[in-house]
Each structure stands twice: as C-alpha cells, then as structure tokens.
C-alpha atoms as a PDB file:
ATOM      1  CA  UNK A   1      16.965   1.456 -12.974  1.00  0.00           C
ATOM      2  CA  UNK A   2      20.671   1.811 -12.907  1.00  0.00           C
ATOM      3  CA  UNK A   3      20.578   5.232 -11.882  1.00  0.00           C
ATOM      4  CA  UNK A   4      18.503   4.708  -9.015  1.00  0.00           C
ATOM      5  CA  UNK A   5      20.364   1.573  -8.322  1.00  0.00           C
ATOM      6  CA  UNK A   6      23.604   3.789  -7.879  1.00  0.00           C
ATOM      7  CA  UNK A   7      21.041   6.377  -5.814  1.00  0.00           C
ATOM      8  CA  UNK A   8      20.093   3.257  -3.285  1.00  0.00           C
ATOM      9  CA  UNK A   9      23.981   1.794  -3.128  1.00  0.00           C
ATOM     10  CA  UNK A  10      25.193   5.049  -2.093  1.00  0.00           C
ATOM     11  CA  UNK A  11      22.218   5.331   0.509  1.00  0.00           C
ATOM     12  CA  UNK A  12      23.175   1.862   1.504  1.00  0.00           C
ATOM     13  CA  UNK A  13      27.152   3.163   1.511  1.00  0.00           C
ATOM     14  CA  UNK A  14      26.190   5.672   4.114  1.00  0.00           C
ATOM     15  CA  UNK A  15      24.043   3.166   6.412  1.00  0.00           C
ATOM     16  CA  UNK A  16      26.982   0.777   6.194  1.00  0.00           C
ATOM     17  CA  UNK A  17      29.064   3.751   7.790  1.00  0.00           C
ATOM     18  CA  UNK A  18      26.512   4.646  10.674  1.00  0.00           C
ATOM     19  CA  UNK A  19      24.123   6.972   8.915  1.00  0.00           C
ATOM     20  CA  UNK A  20      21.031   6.134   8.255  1.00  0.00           C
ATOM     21  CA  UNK A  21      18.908   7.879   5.413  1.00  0.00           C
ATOM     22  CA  UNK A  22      15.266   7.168   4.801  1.00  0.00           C
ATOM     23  CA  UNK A  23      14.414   6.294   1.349  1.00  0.00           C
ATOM     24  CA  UNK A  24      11.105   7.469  -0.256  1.00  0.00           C
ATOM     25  CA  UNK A  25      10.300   6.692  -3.898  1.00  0.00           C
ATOM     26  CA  UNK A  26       7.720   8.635  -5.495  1.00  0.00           C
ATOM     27  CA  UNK A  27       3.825   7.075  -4.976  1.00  0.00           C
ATOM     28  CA  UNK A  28       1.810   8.588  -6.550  1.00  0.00           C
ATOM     29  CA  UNK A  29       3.313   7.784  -9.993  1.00  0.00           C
ATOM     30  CA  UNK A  30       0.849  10.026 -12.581  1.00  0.00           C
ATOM     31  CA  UNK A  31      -1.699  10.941  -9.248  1.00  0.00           C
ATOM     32  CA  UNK A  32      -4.958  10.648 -11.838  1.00  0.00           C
ATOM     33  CA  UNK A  33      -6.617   7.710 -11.070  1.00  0.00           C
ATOM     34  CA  UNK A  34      -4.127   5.134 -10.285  1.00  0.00           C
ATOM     35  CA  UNK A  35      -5.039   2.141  -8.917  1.00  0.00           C
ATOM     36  CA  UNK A  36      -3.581   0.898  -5.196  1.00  0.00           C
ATOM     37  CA  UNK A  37      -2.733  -2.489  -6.889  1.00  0.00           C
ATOM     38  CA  UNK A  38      -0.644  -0.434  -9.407  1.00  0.00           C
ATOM     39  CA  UNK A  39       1.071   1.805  -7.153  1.00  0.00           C
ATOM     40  CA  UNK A  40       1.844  -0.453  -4.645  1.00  0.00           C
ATOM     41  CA  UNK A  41       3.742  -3.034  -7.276  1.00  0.00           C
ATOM     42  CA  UNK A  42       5.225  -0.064  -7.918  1.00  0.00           C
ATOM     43  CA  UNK A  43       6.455   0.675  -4.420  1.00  0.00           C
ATOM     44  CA  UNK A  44       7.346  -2.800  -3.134  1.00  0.00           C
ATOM     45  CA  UNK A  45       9.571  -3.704  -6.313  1.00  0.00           C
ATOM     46  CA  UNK A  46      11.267   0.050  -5.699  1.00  0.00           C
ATOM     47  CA  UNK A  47      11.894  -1.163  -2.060  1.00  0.00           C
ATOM     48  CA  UNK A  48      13.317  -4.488  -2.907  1.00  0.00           C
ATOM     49  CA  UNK A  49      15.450  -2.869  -5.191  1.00  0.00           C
ATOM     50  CA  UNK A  50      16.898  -0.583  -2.249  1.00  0.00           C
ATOM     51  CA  UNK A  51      16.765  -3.059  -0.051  1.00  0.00           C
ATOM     52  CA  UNK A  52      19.004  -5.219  -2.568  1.00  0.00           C
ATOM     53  CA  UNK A  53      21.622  -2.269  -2.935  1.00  0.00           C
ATOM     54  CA  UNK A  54      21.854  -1.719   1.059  1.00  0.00           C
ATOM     55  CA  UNK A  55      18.827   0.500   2.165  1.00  0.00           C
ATOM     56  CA  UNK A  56      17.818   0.195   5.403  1.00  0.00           C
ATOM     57  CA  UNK A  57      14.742   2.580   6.132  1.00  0.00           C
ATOM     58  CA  UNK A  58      12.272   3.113   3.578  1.00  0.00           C
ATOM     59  CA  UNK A  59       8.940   5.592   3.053  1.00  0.00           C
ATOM     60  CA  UNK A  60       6.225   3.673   0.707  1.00  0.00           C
ATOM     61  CA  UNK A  61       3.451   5.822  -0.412  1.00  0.00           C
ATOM     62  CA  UNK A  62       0.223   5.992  -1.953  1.00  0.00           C
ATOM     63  CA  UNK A  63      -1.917   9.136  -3.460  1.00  0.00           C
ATOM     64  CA  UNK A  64      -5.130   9.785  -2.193  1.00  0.00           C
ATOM     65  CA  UNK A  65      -8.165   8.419  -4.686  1.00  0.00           C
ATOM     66  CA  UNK A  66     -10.887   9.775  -2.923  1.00  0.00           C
ATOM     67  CA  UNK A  67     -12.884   6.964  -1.785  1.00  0.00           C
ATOM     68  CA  UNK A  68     -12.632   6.597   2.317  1.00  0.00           C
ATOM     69  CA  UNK A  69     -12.923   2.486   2.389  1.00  0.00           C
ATOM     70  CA  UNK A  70     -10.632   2.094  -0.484  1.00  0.00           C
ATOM     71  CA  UNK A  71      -7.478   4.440   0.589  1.00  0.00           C
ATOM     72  CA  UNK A  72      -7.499   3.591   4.022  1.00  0.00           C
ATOM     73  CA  UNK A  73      -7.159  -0.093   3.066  1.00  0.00           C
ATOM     74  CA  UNK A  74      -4.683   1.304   0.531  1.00  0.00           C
ATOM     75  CA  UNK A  75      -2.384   2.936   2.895  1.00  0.00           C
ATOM     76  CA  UNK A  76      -2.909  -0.596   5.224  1.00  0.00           C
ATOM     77  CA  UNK A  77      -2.200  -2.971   3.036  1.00  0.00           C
ATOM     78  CA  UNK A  78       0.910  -1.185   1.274  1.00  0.00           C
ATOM     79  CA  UNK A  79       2.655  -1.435   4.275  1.00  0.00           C
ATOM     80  CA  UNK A  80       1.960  -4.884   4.905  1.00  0.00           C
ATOM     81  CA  UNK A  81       2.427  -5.876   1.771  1.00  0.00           C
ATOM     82  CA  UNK A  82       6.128  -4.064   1.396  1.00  0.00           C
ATOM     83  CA  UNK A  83       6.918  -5.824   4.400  1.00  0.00           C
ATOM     84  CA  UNK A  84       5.801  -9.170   3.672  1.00  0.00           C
ATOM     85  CA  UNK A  85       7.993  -9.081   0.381  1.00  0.00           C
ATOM     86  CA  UNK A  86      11.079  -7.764   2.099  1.00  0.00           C
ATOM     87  CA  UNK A  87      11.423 -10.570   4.266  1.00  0.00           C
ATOM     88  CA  UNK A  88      10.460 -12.973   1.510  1.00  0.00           C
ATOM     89  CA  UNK A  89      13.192 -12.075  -0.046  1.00  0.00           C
ATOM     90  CA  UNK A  90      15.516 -11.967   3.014  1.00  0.00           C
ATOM     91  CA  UNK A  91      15.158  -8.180   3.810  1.00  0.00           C
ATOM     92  CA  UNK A  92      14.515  -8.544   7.694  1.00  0.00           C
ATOM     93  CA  UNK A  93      15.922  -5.700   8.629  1.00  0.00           C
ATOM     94  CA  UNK A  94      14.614  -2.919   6.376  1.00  0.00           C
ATOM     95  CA  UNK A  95      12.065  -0.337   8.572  1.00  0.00           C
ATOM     96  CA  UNK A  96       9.028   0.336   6.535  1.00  0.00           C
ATOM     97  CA  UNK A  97       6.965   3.612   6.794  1.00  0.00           C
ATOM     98  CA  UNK A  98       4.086   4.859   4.838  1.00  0.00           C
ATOM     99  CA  UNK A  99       3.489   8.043   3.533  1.00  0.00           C
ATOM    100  CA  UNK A 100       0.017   9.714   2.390  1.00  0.00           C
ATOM    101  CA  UNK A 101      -0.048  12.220  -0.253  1.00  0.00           C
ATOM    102  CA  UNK A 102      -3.223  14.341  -0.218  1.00  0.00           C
ATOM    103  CA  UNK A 103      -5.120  14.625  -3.998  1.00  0.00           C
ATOM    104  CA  UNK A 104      -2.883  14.985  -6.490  1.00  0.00           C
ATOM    105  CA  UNK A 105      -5.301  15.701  -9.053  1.00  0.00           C
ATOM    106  CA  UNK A 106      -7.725  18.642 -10.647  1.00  0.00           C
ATOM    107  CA  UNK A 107      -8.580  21.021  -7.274  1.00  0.00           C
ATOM    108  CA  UNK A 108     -11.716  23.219  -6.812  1.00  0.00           C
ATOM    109  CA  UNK A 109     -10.656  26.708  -7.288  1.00  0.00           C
ATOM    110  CA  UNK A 110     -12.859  27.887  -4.633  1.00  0.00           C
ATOM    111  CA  UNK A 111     -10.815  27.882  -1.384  1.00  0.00           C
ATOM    112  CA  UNK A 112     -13.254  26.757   0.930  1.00  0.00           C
ATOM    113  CA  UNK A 113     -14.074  23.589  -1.229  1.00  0.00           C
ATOM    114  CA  UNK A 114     -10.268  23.091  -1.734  1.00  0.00           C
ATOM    115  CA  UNK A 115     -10.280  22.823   2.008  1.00  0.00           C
ATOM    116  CA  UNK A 116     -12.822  20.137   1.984  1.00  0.00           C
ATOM    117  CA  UNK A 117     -10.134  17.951  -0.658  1.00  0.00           C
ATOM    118  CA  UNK A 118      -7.341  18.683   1.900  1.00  0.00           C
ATOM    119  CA  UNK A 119      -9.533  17.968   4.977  1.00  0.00           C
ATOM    120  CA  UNK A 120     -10.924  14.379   3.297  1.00  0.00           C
ATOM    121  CA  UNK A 121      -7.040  13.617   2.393  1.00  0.00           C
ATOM    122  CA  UNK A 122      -6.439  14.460   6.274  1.00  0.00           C
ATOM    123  CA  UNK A 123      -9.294  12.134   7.392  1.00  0.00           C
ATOM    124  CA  UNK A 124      -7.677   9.415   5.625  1.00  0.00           C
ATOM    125  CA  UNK A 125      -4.099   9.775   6.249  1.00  0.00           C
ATOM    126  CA  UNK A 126      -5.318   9.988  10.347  1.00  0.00           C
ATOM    127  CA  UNK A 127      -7.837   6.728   9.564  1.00  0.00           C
ATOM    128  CA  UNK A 128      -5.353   4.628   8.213  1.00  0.00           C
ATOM    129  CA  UNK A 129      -2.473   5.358  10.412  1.00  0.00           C
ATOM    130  CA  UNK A 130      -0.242   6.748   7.821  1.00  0.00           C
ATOM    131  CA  UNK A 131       3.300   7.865   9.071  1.00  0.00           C
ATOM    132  CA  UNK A 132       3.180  11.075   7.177  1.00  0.00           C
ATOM    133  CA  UNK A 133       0.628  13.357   5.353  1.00  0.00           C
ATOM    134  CA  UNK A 134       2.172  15.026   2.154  1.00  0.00           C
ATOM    135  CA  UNK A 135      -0.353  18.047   2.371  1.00  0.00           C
ATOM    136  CA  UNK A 136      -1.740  19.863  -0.405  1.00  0.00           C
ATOM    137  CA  UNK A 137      -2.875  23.583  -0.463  1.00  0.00           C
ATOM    138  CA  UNK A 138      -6.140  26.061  -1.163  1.00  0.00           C
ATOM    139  CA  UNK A 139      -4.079  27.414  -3.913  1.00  0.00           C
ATOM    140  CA  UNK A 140      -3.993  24.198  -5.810  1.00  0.00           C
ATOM    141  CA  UNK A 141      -6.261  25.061  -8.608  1.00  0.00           C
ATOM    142  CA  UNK A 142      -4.917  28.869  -8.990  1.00  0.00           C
ATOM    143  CA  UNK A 143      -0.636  28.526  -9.280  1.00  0.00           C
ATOM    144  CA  UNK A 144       2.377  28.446  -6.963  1.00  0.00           C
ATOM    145  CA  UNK A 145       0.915  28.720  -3.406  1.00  0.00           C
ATOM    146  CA  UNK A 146       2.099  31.327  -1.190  1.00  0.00           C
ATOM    147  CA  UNK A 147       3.395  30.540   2.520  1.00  0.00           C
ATOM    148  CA  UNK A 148       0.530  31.391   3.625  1.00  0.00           C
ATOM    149  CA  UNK A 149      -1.624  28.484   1.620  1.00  0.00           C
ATOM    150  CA  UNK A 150       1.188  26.415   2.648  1.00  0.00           C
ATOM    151  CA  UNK A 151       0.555  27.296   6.479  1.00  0.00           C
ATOM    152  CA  UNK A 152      -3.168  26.753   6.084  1.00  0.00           C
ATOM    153  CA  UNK A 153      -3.357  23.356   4.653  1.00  0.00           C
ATOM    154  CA  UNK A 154      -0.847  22.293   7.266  1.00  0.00           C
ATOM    155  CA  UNK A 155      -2.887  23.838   9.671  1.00  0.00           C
ATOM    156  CA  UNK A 156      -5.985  22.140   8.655  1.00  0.00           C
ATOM    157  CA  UNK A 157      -4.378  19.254   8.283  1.00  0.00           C
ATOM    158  CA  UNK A 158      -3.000  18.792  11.595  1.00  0.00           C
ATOM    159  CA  UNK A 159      -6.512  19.956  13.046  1.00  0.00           C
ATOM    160  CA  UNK A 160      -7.962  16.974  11.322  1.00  0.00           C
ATOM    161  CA  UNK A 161      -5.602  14.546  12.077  1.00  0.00           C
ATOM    162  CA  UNK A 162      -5.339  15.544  15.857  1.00  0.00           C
ATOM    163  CA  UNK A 163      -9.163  15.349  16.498  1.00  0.00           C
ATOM    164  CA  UNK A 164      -9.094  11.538  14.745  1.00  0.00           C
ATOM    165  CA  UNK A 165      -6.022  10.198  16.216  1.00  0.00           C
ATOM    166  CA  UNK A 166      -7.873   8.076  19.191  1.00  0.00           C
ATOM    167  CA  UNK A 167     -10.106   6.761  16.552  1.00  0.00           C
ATOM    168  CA  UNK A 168      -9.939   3.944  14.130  1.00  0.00           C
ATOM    169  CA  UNK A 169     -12.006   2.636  11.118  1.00  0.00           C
ATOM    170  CA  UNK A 170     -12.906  -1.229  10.988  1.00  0.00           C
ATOM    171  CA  UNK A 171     -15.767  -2.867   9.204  1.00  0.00           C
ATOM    172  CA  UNK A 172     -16.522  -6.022   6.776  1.00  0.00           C
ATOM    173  CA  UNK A 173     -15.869  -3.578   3.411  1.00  0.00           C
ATOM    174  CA  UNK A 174     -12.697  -2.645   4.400  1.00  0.00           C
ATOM    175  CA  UNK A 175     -11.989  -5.947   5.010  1.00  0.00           C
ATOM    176  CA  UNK A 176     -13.052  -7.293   1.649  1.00  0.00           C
ATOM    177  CA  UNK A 177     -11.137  -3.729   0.022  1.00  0.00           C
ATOM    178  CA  UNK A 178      -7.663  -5.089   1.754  1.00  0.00           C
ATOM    179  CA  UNK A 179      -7.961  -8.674   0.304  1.00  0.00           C
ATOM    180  CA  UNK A 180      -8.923  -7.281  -3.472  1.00  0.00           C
ATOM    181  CA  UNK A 181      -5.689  -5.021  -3.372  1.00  0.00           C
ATOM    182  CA  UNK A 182      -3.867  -7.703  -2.027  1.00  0.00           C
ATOM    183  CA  UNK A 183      -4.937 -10.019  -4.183  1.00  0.00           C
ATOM    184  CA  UNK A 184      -4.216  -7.857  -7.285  1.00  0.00           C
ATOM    185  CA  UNK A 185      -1.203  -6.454  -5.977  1.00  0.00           C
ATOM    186  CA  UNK A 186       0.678 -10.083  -5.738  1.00  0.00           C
ATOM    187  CA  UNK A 187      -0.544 -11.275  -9.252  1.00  0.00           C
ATOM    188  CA  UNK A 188       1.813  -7.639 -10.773  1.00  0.00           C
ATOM    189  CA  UNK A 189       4.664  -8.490  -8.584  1.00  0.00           C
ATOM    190  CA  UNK A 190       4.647 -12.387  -9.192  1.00  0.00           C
ATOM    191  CA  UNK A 191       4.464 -11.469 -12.781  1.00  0.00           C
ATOM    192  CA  UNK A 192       7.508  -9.659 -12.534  1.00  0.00           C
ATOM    193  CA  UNK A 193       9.487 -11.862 -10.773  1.00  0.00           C
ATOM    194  CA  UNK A 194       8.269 -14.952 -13.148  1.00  0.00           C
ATOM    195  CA  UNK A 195       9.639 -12.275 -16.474  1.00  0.00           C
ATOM    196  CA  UNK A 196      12.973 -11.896 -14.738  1.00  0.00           C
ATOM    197  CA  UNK A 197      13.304 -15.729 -13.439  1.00  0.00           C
ATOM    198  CA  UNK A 198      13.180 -14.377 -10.158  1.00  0.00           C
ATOM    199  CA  UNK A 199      15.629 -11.036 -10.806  1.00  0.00           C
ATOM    200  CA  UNK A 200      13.144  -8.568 -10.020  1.00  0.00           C
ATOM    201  CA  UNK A 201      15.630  -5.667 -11.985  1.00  0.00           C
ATOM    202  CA  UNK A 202      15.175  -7.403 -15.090  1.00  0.00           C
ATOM    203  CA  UNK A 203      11.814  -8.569 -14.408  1.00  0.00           C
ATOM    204  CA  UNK A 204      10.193  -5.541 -13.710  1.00  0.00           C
ATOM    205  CA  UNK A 205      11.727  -3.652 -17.241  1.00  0.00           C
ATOM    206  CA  UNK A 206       9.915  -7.001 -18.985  1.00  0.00           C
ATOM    207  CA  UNK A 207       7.064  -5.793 -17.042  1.00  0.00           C
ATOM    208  CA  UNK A 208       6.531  -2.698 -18.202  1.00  0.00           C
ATOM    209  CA  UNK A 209       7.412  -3.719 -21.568  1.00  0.00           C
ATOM    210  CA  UNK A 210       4.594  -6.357 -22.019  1.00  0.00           C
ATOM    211  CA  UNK A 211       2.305  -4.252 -19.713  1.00  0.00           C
ATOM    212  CA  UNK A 212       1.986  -6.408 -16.772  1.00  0.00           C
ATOM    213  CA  UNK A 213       3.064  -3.407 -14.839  1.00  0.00           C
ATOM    214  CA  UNK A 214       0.815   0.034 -16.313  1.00  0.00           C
ATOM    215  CA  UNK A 215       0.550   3.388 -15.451  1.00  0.00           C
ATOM    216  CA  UNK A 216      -2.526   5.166 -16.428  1.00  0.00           C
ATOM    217  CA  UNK A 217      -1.203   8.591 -17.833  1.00  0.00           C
ATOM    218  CA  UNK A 218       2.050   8.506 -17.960  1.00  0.00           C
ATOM    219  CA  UNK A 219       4.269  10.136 -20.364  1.00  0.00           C
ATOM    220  CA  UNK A 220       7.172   7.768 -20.576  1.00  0.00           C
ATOM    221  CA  UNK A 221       7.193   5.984 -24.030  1.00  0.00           C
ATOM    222  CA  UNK A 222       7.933   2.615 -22.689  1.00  0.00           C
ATOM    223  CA  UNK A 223       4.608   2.396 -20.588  1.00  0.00           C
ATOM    224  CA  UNK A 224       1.983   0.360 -22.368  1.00  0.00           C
ATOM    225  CA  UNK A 225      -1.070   2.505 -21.784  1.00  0.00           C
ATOM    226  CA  UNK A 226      -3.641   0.059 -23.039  1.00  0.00           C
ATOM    227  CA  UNK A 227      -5.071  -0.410 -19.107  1.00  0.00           C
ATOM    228  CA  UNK A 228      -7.794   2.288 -18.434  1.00  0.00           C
ATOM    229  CA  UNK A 229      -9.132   3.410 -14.719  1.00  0.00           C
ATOM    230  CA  UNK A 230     -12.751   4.893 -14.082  1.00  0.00           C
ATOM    231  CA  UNK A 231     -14.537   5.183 -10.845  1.00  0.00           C
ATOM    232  CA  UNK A 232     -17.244   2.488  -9.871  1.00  0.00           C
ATOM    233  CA  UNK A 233     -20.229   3.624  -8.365  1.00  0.00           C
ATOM    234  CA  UNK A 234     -18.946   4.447  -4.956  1.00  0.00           C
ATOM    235  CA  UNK A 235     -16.266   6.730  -6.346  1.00  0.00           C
ATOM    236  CA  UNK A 236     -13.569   3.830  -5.848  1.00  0.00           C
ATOM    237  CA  UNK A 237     -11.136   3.623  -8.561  1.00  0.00           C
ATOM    238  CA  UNK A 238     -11.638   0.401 -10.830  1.00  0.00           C
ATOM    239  CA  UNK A 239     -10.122  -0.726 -13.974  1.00  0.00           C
ATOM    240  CA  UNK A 240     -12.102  -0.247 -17.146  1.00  0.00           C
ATOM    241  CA  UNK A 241      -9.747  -1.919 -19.309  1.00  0.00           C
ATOM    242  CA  UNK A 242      -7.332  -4.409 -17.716  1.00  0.00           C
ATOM    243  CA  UNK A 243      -4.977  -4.788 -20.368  1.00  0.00           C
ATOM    244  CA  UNK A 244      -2.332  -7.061 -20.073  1.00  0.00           C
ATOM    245  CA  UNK A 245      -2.303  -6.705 -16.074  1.00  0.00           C
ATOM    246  CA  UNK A 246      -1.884 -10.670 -14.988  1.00  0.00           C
ATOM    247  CA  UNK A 247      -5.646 -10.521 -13.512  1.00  0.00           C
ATOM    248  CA  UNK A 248      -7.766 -13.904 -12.955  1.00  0.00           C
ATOM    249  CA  UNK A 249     -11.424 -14.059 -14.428  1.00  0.00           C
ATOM    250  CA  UNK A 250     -12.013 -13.498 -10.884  1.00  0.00           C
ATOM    251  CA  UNK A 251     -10.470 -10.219 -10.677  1.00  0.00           C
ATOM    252  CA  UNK A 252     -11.523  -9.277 -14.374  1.00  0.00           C
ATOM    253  CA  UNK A 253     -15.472  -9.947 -13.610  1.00  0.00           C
ATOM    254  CA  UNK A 254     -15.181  -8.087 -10.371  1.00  0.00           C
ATOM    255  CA  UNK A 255     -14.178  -4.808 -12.043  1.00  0.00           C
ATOM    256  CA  UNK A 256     -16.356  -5.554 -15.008  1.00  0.00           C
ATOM    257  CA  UNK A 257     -18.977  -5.918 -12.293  1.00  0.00           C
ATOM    258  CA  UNK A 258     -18.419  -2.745 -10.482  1.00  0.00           C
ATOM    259  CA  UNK A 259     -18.450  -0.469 -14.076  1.00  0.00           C
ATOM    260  CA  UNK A 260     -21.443  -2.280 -15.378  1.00  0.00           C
ATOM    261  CA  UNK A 261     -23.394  -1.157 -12.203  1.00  0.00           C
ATOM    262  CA  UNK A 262     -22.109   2.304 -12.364  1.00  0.00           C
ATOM    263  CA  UNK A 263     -23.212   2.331 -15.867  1.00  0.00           C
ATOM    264  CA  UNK A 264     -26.470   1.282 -15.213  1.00  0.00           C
ATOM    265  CA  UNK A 265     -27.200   3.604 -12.267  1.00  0.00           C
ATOM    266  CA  UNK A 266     -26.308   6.772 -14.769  1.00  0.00           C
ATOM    267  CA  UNK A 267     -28.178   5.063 -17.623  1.00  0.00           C
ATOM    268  CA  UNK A 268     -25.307   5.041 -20.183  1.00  0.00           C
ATOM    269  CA  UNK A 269     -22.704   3.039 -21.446  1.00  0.00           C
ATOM    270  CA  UNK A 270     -19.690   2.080 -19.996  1.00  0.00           C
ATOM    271  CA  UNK A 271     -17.138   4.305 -22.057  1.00  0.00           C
ATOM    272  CA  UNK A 272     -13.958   6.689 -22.066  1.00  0.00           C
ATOM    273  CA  UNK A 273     -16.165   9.582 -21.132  1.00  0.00           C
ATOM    274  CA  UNK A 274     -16.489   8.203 -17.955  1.00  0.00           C
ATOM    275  CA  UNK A 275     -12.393   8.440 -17.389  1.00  0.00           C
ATOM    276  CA  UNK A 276     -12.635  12.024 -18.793  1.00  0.00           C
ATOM    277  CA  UNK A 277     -15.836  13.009 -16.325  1.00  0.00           C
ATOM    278  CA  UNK A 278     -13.864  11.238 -13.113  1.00  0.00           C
ATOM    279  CA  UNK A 279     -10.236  13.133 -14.124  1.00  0.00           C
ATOM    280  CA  UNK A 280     -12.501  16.017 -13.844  1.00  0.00           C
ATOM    281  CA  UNK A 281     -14.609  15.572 -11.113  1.00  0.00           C
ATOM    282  CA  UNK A 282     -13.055  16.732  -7.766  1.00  0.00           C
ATOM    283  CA  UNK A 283     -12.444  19.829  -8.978  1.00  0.00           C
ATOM    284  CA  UNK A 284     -16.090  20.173 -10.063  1.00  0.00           C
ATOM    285  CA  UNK A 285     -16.929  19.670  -6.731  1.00  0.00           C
ATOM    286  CA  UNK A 286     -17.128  15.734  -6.979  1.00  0.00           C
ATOM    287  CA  UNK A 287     -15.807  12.858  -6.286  1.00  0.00           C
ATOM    288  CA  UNK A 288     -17.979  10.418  -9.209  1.00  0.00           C
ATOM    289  CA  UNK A 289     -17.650  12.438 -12.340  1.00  0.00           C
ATOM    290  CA  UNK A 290     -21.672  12.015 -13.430  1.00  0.00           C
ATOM    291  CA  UNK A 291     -23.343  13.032 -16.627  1.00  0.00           C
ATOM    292  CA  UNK A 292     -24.834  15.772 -15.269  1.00  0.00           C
ATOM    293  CA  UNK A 293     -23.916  17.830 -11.907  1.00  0.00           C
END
C-alpha cells in the first residue's frame, strides 16, 4: 500500500499544480472467475485510497465474466457504487469512469470463435455504458499478437459497439443482479472499514489477512484462498465456497441455491471439478464448463 500511496500523492502533487492525470488501478485482479462483489471492493477501497492522497480523476474497472445480465450490472453498479463511497467519505470532487476489459481468461484458438469472445465482451462494454473497452485479440490463445490481431479486435470492437450505442438493456433480472452485487459489495467494504476502525489503509491489509477480502487465484502469499468461484447455471459467476467473505445467511443460501441447481441440472455433485470445467470453458467453445461438450 505504501508504494501506491506514494504513486497516488504524486498523482495528487501534479493535480494540485494544474495537471490532471487519470488514475486506473488494475480490475481484473487474477481475470479467472472473479466475482463483481470482489473486484469492485477491490476498486472502490483503491479509489478511496487515491482519493485520500489527492487524486482527482479515476478509471474503475471490471473483467468481463461472460454472463450478459451479470456484467452489465457489473460495470453499472461499480460506478455507482465508487461514487457513492467517495462522497461518503468526503470525496466530492473525484470524476469516476469505468473501464471494461474484454475476457481475460482461456481463448478459443480458432480465430473466428475468438472473435465471438471479443464481440460478446464488445456487446457488453456498449450495453452497460462503459467509458472504455480494454480489447482483447484473435491471437489470444496462440502468443504475442501481431498489429494486425491488434487492428482486428479493435476493429470488431468498435463495429459492435457503434451498431449498439442507441440501445440500452433494462429488465427485472438486471435489476435483481445490481442489488445482489450491491448488496455483497458493501458487506467486503464495511468489513474493512470495521478491521481498521474506520482507516480503510489498515483495514483493508486486516482484510486480506482474515479473508474478508479474497481473490480467487492469486499468487500473492498473503491472500487467503479458502473462497472458491464456479458458474451457476446461467453461466454467472457464483461463489462455491464463501470463506470468510462477511456474507449474511441470505447471501450464503442464495449462492448455495444457484450451485445446487446447476448441480442438479448436470446430474452431479457440486464439486471442484466444476471450477476446473468453467476455467476451461470459453476456450472450449463455452461459456458453462459441462460434463460433457
């Protein structure tokens, strides 16, 4: 945290001096299966933590999961959200953008199929409004793309995003999606702030520590990594295994719920192989990762 805290002073240095630099943490954390509630606790406490040291302008993003209802709430809510925290905490100045990044995960090596990834990321990045698409390539599966790739996913991209910018998506599920990640995504954050007696710098290391803010995947030793995604049976990303994130038995049946039906409608139990079928999935040519293709 320091070093970033020195990163966000000397942002806020430069603002205080007439320039203005936009600040964009990273938001996709691991990119496998990472739940909005996660990666937008993530993001807001990163923001308030720039916002504390001076930054004026900051980019909040979000990785694409794959299911349409549940990122475009995603993107909607996380900059809602960020905003609703910075000026609970006296930030009412700080502009808030959002930024999309198209799958991060396991890509089809075929490059037609890898189109249809890029082109789904596209849809929702245009859907939900997103101030910027982070846009992958056909060559995702096969290396370092060439300019070329590069061009082409930019130029499908902006195809898709140009023929759905007059159009908007608005319905009683995406409703219901907003006000789950929402709901989850205060409980982490309130946590944090409760750990650090309300100094969200100190609260947020306790956080990570006890697990009340948990990273599926990732590498660094001081993550937890006892709370476990899988898709549900809509391809939404759920949590397996909560645990230690501060959920209510509301929360905790609801996701219980959700695997429970998946289970049932592949006929097998509700299990790690799921989490290893779904990491491979998409670049199977799927979005659910089944027993059997």
């Amino acid at each position: 945290i320091l070093d970033w805290q020195y990163v966000d002073r000397l942002a806020g240095l430069y603002e205080e001096n007439g320039v203005a630099i936009n600040r964009e943490p990273y938001g996709p954390l691991t990119g496998t299966l990472v739940p909005p509630c996660v990666s937008h606790a993530v993001a807001i406490i990163e923001a308030l933590l720039a916002a504390e040291q001076g930054v004026k302008n900051i980019t909040v993003g979000y990785g694409q999961c794959g299911n349409l209802i549940q990122d475009v709430a995603a993107i909607q809510t996380l900059e809602e959200l960020t905003e609703e925290y910075l000026k609970k905490y006296g930030y009412d100045d700080v502009v808030v953008t959002t930024v999309l990044h198209q799958w991060m995960g396991g890509f089809p090596a075929d490059e037609a199929k890898a189109f249809g990834v890029i082109s789904l990321g596209s849809t929702i990045a245009a859907l939900a409004k997103a101030t910027k698409v982070i846009v992958k390539t056909p060559h995702e599966a096969i290396g370092i793309p060439t300019k070329e790739a590069n061009a082409a996913g930019l130029r499908c991209t902006k195809q898709v995003v140009n023929m759905l910018s007059d159009q908007a998506i608005q319905n009683v599920e995406l409703e219901v999606e907003k006000g789950i990640i929402r709901h989850e995504t205060r409980l982490i954050v309130d946590k944090c702030f409760e750990l650090g007696n309300g100094d969200i710098a100190l609260g947020v290391c306790r956080g990570v520590k006890a697990g009340v803010v948990d990273v599926p995947f990732a590498p660094c030793r001081a993550n937890a990594g006892q709370m476990l995604p899988a898709r549900d049976n809509e391809g939404a990303v759920r949590i397996m295994n909560i645990g230690n994130l501060p959920f209510d038995k509301e929360l905790r049946d609801f996701h219980a719920a959700k695997m429970a039906q998946r289970a049932k409608e592949e006929n097998r139990k509700v299990s790690f192989q799921m989490v290893i079928d779904d990491v491979y999935a998409i670049g199977k040519g799927r979005l659910v990762g089944r027993p059997r293709y």
